[in-house]
N, C-alpha and C. Protein backbone atom coordinates (compact mmCIF):
# COMPACT_ATOMS: atom_id res chain seq x y z
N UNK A 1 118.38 78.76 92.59
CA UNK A 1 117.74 79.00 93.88
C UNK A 1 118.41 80.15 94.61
N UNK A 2 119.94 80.38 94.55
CA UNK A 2 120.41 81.06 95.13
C UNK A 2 119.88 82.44 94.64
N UNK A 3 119.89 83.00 93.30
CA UNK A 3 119.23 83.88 92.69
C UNK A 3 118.00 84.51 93.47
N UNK A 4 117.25 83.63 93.48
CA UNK A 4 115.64 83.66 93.89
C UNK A 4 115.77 84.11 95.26
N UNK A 5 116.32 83.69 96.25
CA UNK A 5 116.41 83.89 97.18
C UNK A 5 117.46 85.00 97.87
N UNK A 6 118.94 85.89 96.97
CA UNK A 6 118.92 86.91 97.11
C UNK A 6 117.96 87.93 97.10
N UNK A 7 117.49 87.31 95.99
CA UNK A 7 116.46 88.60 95.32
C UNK A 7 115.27 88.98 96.57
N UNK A 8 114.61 87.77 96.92
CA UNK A 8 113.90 87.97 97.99
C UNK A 8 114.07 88.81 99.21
N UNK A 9 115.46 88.44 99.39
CA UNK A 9 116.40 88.68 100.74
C UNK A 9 116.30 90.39 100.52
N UNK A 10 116.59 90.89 99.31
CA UNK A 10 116.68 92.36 98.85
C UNK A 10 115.27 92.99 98.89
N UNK A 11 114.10 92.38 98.72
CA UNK A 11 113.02 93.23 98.66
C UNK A 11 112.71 93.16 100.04
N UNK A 12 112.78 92.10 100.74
CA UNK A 12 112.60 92.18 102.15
C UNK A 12 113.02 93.53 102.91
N UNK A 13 114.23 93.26 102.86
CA UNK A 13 115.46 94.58 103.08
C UNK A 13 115.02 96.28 102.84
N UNK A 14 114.28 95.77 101.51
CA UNK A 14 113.55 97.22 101.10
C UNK A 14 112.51 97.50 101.35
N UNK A 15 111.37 96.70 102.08
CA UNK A 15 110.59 96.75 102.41
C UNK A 15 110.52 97.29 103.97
N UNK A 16 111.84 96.54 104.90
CA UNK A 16 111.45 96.92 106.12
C UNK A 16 112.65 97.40 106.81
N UNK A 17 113.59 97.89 106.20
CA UNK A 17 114.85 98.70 106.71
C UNK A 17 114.26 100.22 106.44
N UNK A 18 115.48 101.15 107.15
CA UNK A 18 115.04 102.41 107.08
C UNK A 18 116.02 102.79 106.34
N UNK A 19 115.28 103.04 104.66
CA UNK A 19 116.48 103.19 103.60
C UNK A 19 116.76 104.77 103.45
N UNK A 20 118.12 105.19 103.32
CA UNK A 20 117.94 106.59 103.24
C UNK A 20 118.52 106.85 101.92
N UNK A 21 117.39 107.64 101.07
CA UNK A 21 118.11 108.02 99.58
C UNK A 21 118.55 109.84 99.49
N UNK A 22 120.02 109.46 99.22
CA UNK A 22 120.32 111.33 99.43
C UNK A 22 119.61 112.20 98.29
N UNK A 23 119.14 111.72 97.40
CA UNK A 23 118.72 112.88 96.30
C UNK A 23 117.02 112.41 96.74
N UNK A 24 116.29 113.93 97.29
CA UNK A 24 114.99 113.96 97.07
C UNK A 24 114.34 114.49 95.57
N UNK A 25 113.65 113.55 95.53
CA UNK A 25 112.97 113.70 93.96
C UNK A 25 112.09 113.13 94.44
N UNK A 26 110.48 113.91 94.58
CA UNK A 26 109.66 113.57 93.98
C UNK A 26 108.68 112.97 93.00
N UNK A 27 108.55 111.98 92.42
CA UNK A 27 107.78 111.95 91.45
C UNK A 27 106.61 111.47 91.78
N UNK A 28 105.90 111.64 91.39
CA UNK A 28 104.10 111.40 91.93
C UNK A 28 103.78 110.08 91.18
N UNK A 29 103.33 109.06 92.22
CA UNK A 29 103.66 107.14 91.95
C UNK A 29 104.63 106.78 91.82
N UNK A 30 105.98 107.25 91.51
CA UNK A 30 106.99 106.51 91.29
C UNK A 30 107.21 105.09 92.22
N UNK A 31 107.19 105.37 93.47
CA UNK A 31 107.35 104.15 94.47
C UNK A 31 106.47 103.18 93.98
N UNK A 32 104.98 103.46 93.79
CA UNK A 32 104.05 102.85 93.16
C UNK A 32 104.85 101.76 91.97
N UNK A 33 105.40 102.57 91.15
CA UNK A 33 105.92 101.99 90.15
C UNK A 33 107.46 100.96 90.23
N UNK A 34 107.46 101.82 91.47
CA UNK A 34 108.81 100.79 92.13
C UNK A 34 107.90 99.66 92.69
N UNK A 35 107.53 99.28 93.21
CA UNK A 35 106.37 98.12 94.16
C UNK A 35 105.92 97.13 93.00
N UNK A 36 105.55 97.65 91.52
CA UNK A 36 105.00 96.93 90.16
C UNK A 36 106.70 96.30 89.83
N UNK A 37 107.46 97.09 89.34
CA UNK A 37 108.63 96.43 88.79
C UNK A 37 109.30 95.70 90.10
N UNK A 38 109.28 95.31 91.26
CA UNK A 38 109.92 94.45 92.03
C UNK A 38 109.29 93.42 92.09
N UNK A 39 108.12 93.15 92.52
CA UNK A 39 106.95 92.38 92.16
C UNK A 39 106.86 91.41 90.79
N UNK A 40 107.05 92.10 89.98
CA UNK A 40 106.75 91.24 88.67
C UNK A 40 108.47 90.52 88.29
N UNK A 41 109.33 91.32 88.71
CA UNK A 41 111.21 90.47 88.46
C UNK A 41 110.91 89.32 89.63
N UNK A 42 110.37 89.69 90.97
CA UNK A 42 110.11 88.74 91.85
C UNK A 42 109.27 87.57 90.89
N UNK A 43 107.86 87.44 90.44
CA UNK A 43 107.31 86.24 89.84
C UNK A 43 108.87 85.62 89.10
N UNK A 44 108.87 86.66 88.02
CA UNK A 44 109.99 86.25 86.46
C UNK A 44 110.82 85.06 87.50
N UNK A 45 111.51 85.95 88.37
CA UNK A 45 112.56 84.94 89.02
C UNK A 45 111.75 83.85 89.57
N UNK A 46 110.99 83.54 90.71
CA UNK A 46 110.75 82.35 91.42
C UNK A 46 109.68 81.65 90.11
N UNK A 47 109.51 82.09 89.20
CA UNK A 47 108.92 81.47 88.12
C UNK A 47 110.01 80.16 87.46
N UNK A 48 111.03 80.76 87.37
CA UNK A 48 112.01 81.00 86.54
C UNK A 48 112.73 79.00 87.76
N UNK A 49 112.81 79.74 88.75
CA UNK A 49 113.12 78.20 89.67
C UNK A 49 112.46 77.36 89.90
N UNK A 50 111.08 77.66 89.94
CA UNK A 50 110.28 76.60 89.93
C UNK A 50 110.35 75.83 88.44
N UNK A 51 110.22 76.58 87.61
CA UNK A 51 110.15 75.60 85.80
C UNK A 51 111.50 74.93 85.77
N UNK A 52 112.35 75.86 86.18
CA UNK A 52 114.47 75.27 85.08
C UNK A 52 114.70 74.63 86.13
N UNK A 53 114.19 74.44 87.79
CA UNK A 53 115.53 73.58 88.62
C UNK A 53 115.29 72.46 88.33
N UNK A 54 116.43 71.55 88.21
CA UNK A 54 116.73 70.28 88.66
C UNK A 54 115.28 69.74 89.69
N UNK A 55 115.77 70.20 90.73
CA UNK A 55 114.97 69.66 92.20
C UNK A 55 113.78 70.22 91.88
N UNK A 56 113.37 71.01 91.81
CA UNK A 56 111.87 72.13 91.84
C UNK A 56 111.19 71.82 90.63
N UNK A 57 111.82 71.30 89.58
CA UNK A 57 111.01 70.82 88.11
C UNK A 57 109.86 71.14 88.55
N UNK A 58 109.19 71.51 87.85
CA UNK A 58 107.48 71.63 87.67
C UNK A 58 106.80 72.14 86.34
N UNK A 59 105.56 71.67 86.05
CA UNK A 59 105.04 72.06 85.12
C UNK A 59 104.66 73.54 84.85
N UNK A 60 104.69 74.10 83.76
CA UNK A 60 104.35 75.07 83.22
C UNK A 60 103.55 76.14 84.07
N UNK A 61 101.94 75.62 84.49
CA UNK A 61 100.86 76.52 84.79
C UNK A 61 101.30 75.92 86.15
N UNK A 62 101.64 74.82 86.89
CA UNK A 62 102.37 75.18 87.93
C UNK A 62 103.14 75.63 88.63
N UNK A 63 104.30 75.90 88.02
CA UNK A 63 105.46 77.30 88.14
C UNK A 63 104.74 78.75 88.45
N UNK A 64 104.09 79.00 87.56
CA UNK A 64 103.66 80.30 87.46
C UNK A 64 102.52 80.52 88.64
N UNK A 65 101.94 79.30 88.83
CA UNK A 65 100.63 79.79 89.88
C UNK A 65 101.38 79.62 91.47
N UNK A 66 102.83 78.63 91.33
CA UNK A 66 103.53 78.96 92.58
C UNK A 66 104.14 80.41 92.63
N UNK A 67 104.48 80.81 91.56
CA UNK A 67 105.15 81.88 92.10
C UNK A 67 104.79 83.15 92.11
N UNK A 68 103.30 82.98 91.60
CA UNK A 68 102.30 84.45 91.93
C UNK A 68 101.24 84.31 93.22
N UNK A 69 101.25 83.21 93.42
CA UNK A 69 100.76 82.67 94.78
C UNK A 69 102.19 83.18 96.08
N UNK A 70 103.22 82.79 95.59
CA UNK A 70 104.54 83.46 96.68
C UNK A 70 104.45 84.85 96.81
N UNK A 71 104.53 85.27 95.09
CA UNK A 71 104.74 86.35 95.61
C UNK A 71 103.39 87.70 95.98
N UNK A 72 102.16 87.05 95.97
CA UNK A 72 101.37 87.58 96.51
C UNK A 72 101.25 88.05 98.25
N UNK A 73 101.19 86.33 98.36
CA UNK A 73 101.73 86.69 99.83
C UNK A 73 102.36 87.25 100.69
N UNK A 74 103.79 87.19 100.13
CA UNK A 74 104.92 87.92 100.28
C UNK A 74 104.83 89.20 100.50
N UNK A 75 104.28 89.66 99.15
CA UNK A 75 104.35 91.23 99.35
C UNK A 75 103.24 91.65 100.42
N UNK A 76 102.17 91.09 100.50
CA UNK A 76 101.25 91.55 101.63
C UNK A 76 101.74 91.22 103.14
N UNK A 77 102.46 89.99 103.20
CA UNK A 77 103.67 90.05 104.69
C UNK A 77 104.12 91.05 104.78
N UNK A 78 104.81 91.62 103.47
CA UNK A 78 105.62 92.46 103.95
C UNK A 78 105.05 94.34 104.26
N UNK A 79 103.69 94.23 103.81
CA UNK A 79 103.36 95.29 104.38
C UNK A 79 102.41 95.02 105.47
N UNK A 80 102.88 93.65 106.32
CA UNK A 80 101.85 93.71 107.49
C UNK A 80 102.78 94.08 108.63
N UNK A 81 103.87 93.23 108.05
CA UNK A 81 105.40 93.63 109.02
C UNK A 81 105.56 95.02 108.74
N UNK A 82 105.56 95.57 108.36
CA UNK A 82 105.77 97.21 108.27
C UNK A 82 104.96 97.99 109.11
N UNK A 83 103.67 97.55 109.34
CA UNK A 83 103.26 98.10 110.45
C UNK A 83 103.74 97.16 111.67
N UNK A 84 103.70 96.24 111.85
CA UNK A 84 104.22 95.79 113.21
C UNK A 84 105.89 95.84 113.88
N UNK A 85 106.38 95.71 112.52
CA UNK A 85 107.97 95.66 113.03
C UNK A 85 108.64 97.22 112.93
N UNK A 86 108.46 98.01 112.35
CA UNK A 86 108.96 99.40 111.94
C UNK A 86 108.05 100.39 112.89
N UNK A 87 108.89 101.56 113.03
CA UNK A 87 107.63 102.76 113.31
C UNK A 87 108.28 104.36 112.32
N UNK A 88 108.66 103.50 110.86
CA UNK A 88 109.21 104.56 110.23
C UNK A 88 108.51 103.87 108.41
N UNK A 89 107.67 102.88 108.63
CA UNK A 89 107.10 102.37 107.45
C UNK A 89 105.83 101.97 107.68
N UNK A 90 105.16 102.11 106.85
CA UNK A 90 103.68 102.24 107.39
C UNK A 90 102.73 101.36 106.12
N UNK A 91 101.77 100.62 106.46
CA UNK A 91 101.47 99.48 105.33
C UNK A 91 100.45 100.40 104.32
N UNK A 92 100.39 99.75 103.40
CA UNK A 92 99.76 100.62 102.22
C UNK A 92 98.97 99.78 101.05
N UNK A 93 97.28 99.37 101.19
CA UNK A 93 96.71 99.00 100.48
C UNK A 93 97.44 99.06 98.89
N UNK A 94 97.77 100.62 98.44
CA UNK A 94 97.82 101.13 96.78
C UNK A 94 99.55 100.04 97.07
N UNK A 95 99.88 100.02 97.64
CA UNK A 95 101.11 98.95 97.31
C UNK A 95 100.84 97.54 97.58
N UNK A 96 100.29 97.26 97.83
CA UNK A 96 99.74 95.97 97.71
C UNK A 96 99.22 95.94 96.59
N UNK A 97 98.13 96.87 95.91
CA UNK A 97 97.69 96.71 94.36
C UNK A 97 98.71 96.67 93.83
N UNK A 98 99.87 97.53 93.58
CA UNK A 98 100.82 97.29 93.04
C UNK A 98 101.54 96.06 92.93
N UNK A 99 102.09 95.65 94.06
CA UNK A 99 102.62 94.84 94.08
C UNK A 99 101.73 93.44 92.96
N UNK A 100 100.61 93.28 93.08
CA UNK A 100 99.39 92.64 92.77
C UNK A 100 99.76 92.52 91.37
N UNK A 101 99.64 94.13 90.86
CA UNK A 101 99.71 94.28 89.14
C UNK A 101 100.88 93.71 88.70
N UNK A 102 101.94 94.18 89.06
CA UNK A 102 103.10 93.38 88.73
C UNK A 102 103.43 91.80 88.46
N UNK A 103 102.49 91.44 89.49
CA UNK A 103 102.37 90.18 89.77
C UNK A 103 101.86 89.16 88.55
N UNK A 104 100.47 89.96 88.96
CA UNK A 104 99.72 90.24 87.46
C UNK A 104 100.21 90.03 85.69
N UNK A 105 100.85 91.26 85.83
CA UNK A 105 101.87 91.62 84.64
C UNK A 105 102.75 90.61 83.74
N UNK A 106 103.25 89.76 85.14
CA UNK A 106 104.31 88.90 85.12
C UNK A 106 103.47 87.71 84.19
N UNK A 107 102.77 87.39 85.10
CA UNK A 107 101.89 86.43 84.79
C UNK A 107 101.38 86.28 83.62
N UNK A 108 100.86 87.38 83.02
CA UNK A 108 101.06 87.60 81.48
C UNK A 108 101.43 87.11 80.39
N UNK A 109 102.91 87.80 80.57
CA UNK A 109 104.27 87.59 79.65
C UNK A 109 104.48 86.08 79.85
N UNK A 110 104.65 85.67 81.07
CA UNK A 110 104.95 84.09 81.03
C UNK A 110 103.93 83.45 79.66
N UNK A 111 102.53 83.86 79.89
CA UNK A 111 101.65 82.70 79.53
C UNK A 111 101.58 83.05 77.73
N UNK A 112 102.05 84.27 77.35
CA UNK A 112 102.24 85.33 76.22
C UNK A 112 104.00 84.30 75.68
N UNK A 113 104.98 84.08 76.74
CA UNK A 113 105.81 83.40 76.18
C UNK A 113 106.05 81.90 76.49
N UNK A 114 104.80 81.20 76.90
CA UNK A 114 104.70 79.74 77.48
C UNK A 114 105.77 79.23 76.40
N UNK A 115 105.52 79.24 74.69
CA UNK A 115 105.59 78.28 74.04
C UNK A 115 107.63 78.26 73.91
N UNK A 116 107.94 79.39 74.29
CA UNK A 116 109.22 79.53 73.95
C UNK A 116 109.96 78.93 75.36
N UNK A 117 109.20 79.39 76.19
CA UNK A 117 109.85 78.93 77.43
C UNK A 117 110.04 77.27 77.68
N UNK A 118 108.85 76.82 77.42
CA UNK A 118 108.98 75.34 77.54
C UNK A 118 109.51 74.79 76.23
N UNK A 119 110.49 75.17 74.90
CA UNK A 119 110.91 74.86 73.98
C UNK A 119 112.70 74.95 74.66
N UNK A 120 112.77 76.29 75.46
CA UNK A 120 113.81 76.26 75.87
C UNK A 120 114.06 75.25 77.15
N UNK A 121 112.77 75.09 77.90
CA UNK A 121 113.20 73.67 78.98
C UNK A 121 113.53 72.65 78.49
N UNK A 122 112.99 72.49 77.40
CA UNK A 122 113.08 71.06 76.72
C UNK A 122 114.79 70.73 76.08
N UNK A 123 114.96 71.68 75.55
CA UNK A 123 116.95 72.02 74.93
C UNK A 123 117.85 71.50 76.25
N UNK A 124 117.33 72.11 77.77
CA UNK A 124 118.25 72.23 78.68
C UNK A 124 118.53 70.52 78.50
């Protein structure tokens, strides 16, 4: 849990602080592509606590639909707070898709590695 909830604590952070990166580089979508890979480690992880905890046990297609259901939400909070709480971040539909695909993505691989995953719950 603690995991899950740094991790959260960090995209939050990146979402609505005013981050300053000293090397400008351009790349055209990259952020885009940053918004997909935070998004989809976000599912992996709260996936990941909902199936293995102790306390949070849950089934399979329930893990996964909690934690693309979280982190759907989530990421669209966090670009609603960006317009309301910031006046240096500004909300952005194409990151919300992003965020979405990732989400998406995640969702995937879980159901692509159901059989291994719940072979390895079962060992714990």
């Amino acid at each position: 849990m603690a995991f899950a909830v740094l991790y959260t604590s960090i995209i939050t952070w990146l979402s609505l602080a005013k981050v300053f990166i000293p090397i400008n580089v351009k790349v055209e979508g990259s952020d885009k592509i940053g918004h997909l890979l935070a998004y989809f480690v976000f599912t992996i992880v709260w996936f990941a606590f909902f199936f293995y905890s102790k306390k949070q046990s849950r089934k399979f297609i329930t893990s996964w639909t909690w934690a693309a259901t979280f982190g759907f939400l989530f990421g669209n909070l966090m670009e609603f707070l960006q317009a309301i709480l910031t006046s240096y971040r500004s909300p952005d539909w194409q990151d919300a898709l992003a965020n979405t695909s990732g989400i998406i993505l995640a969702v995937f691989l879980l159901i692509i590695l159901k059989n291994k995953l719940v072979r390895y719950k079962v060992k714990l």
